[in-house]
C-alpha atoms as a PDB file:
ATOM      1  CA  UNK A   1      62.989 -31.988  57.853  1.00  0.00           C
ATOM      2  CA  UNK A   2      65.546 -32.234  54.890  1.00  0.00           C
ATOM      3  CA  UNK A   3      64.709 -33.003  51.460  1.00  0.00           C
ATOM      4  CA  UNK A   4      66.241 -35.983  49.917  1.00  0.00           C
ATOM      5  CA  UNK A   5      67.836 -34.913  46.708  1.00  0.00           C
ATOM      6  CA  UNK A   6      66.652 -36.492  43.738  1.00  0.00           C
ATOM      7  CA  UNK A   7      68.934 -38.048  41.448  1.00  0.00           C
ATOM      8  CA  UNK A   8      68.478 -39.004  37.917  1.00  0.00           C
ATOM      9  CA  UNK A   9      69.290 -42.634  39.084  1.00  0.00           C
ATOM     10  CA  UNK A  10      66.491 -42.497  41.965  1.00  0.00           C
ATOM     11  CA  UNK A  11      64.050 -40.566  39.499  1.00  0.00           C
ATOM     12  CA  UNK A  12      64.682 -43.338  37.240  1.00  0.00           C
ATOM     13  CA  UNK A  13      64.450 -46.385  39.647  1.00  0.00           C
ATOM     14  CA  UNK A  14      61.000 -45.035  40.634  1.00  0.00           C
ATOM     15  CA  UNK A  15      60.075 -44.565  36.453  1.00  0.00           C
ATOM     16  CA  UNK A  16      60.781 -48.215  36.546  1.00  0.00           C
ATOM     17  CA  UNK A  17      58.939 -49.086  39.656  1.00  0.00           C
ATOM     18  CA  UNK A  18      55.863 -47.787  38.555  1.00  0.00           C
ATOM     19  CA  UNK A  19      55.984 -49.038  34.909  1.00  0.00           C
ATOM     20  CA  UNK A  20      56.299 -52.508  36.710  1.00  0.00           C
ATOM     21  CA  UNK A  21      53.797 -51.937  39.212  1.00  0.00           C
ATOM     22  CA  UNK A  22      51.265 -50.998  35.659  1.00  0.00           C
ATOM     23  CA  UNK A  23      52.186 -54.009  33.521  1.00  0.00           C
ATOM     24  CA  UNK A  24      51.359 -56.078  36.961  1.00  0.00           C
ATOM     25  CA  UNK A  25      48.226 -54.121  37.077  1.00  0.00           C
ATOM     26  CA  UNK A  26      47.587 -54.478  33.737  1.00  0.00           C
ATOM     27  CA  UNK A  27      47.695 -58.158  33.358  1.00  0.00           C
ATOM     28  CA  UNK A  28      45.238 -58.711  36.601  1.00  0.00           C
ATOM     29  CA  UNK A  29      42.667 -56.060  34.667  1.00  0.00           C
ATOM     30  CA  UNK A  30      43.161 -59.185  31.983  1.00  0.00           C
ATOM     31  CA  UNK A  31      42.535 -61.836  34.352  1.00  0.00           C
ATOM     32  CA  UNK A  32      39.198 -59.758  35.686  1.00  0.00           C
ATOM     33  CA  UNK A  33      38.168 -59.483  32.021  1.00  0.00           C
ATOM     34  CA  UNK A  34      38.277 -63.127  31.233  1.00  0.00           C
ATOM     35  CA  UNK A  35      36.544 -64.156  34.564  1.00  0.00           C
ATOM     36  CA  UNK A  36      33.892 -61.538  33.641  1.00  0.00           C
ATOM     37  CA  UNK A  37      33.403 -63.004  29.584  1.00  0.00           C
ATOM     38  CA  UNK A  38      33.958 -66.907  31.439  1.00  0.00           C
ATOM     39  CA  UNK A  39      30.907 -65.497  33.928  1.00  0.00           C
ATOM     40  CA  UNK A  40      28.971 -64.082  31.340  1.00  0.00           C
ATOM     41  CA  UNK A  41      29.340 -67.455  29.300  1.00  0.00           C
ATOM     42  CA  UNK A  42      28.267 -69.597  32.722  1.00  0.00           C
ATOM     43  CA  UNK A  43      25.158 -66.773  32.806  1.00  0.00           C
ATOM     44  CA  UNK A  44      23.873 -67.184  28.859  1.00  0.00           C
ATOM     45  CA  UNK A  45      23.854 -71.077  29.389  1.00  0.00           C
ATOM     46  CA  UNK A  46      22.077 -70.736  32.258  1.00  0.00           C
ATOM     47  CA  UNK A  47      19.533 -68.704  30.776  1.00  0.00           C
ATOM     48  CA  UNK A  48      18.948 -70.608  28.376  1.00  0.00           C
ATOM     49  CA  UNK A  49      18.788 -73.856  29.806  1.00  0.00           C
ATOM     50  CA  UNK A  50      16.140 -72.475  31.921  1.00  0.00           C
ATOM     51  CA  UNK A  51      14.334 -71.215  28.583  1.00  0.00           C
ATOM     52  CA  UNK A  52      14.812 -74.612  26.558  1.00  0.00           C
ATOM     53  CA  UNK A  53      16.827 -77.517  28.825  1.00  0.00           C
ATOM     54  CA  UNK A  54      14.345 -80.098  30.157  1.00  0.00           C
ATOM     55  CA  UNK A  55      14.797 -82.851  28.486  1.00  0.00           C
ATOM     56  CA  UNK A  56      17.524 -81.592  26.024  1.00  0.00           C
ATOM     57  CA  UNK A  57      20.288 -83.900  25.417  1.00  0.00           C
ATOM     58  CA  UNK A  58      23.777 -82.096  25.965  1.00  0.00           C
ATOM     59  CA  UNK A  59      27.627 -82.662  26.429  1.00  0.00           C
ATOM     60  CA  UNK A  60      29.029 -82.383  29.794  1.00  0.00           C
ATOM     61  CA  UNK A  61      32.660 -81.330  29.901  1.00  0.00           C
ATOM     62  CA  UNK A  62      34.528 -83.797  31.944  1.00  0.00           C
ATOM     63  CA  UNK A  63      37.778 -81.461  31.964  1.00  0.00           C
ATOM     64  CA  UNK A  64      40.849 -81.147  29.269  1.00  0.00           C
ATOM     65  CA  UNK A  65      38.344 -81.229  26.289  1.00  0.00           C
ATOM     66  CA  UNK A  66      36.902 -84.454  27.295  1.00  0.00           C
ATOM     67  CA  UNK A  67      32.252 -84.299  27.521  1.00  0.00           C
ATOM     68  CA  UNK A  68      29.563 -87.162  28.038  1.00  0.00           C
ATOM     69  CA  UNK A  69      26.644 -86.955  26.794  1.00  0.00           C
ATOM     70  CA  UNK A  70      23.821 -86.474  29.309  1.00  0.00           C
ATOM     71  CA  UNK A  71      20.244 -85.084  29.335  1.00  0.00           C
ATOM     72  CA  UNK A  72      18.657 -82.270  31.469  1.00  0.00           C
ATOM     73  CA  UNK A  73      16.121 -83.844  33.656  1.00  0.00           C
ATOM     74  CA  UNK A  74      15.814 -80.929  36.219  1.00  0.00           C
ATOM     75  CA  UNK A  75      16.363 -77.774  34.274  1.00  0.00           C
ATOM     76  CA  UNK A  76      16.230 -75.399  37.390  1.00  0.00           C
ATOM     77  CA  UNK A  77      18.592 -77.408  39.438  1.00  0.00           C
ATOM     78  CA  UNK A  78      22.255 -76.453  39.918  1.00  0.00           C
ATOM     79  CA  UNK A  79      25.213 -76.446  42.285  1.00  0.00           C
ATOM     80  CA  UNK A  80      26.984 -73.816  42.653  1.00  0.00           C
ATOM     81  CA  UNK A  81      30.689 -73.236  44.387  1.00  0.00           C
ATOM     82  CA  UNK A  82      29.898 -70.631  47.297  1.00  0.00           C
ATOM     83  CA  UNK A  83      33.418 -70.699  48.180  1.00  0.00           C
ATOM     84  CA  UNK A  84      36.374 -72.665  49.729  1.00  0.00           C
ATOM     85  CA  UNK A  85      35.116 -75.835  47.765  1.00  0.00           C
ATOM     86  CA  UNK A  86      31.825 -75.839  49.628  1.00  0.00           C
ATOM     87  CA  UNK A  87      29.264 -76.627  47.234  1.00  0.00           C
ATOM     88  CA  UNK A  88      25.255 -76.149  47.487  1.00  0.00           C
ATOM     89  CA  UNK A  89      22.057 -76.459  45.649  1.00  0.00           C
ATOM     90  CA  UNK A  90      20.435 -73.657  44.468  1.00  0.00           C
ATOM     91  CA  UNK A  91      17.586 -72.785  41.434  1.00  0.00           C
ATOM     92  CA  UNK A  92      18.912 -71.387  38.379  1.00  0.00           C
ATOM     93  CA  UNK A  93      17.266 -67.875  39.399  1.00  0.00           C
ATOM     94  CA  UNK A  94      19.636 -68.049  42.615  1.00  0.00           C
ATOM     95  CA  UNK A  95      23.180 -69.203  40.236  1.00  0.00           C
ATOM     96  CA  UNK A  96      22.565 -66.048  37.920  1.00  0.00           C
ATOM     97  CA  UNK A  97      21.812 -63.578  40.958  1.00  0.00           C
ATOM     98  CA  UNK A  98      25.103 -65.459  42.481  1.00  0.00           C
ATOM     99  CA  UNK A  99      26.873 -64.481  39.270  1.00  0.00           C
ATOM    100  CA  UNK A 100      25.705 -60.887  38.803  1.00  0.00           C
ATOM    101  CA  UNK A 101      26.976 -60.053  42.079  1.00  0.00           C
ATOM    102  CA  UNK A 102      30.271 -61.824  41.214  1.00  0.00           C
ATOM    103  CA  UNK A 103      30.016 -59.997  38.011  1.00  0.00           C
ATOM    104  CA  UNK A 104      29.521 -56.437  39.960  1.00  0.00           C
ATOM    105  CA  UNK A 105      32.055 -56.850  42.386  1.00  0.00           C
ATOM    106  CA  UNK A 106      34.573 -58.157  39.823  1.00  0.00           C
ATOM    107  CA  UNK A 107      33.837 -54.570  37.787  1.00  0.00           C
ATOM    108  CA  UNK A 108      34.370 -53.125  41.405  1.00  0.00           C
ATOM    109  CA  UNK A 109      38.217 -53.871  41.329  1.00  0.00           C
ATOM    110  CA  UNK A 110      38.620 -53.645  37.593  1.00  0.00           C
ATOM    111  CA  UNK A 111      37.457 -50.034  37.583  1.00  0.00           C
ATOM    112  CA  UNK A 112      39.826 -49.753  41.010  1.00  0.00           C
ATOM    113  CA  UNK A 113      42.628 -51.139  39.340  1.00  0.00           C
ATOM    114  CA  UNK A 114      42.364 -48.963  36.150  1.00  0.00           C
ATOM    115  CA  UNK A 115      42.072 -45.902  38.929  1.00  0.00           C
ATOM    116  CA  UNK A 116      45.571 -46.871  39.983  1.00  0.00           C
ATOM    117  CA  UNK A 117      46.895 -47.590  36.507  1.00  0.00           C
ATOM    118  CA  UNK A 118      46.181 -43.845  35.734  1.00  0.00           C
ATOM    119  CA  UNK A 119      47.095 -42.693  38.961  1.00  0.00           C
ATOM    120  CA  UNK A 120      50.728 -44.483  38.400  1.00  0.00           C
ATOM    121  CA  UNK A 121      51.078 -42.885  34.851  1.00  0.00           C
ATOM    122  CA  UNK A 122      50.565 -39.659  35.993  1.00  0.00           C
ATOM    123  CA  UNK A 123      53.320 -39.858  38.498  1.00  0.00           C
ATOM    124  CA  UNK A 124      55.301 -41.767  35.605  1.00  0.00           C
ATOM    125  CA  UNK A 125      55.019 -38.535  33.470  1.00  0.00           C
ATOM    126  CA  UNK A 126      55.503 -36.355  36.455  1.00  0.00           C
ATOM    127  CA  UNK A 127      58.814 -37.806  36.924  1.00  0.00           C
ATOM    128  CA  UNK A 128      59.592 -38.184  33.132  1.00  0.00           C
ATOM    129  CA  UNK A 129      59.370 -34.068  33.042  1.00  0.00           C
ATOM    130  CA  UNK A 130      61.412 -33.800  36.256  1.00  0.00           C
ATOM    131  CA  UNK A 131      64.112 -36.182  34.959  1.00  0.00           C
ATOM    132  CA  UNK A 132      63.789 -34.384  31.461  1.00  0.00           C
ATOM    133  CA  UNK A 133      64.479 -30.602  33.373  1.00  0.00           C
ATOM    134  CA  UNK A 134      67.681 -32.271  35.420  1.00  0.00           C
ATOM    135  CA  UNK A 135      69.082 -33.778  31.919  1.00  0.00           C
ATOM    136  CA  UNK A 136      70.598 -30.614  30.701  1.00  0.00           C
ATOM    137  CA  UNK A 137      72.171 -29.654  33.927  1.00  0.00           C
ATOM    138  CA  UNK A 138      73.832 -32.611  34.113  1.00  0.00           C
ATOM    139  CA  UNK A 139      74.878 -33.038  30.524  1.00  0.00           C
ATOM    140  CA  UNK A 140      76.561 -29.290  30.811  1.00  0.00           C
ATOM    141  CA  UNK A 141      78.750 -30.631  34.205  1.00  0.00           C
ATOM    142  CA  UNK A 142      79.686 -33.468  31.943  1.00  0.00           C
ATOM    143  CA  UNK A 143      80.558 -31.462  28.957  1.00  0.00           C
ATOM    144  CA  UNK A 144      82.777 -29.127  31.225  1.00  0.00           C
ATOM    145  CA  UNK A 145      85.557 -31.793  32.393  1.00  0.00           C
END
């Protein structure tokens, strides 16, 4: 089978390709890191409403920086999302356990995607040298005519 020629043009439509494919990349790492902090937040409270809630007065967030004020009369009674909107009860012991794992498996695909981030700059670099060896070759044909 035939080799395709590489071009400078193809070697630097595929630079571009993969610089896009790492800023994507990049900003979904960001989007794992804030659901990780936003988890770890959800996890603290947690703990320490078990520690110190019943009977604590708090504020509830209604949504867009709205709360009510309320009071913890079960402290180790929560409802957690499971998935697809389908909500259940569950102790507090069960929401952390729920959130470590979300926590792991979130860390899971954040390490995965950093894998591919480095994987992509290597062949970034790889092509950077091969475009950088074709540069005077082509530079000399132009300087002839």
């Amino acid at each position: 089978m035939a080799e395709v020629k590489k071009t400078p043009e193809k070697i630097q439509d595929g630079i571009r390709s993969y610089l896009g494919e790492i800023e994507y990349l990049r900003s979904q790492v960001g989007v794992i890191d804030a659901t990780i902090s936003n988890l770890r937040t959800v996890d603290a409270t947690l703990a320490y409403i078990k520690e110190k809630g019943e009977g604590k007065e708090i504020y509830i967030p209604l949504g867009s920086g709205i709360a009510i004020k309320g009071k913890i009369e079960k402290a180790d009674d929560v409802i957690m999302d499971v998935g697809a909107g389908i909500l259940v009860g569950a102790s507090i012991d069960e929401a952390r356990e729920n959130i470590e794992k979300r926590i792991n498996a979130l860390m899971e695909l954040r390490l995965a995607l950093l894998r591919k981030i480095e994987e992509d700059s290597r062949k970034v670099t790889e092509l950077l040298k091969e475009l950088e060896k074709m540069e005077p070759k082509e530079k000399g044909r132009k300087s002839r005519k």
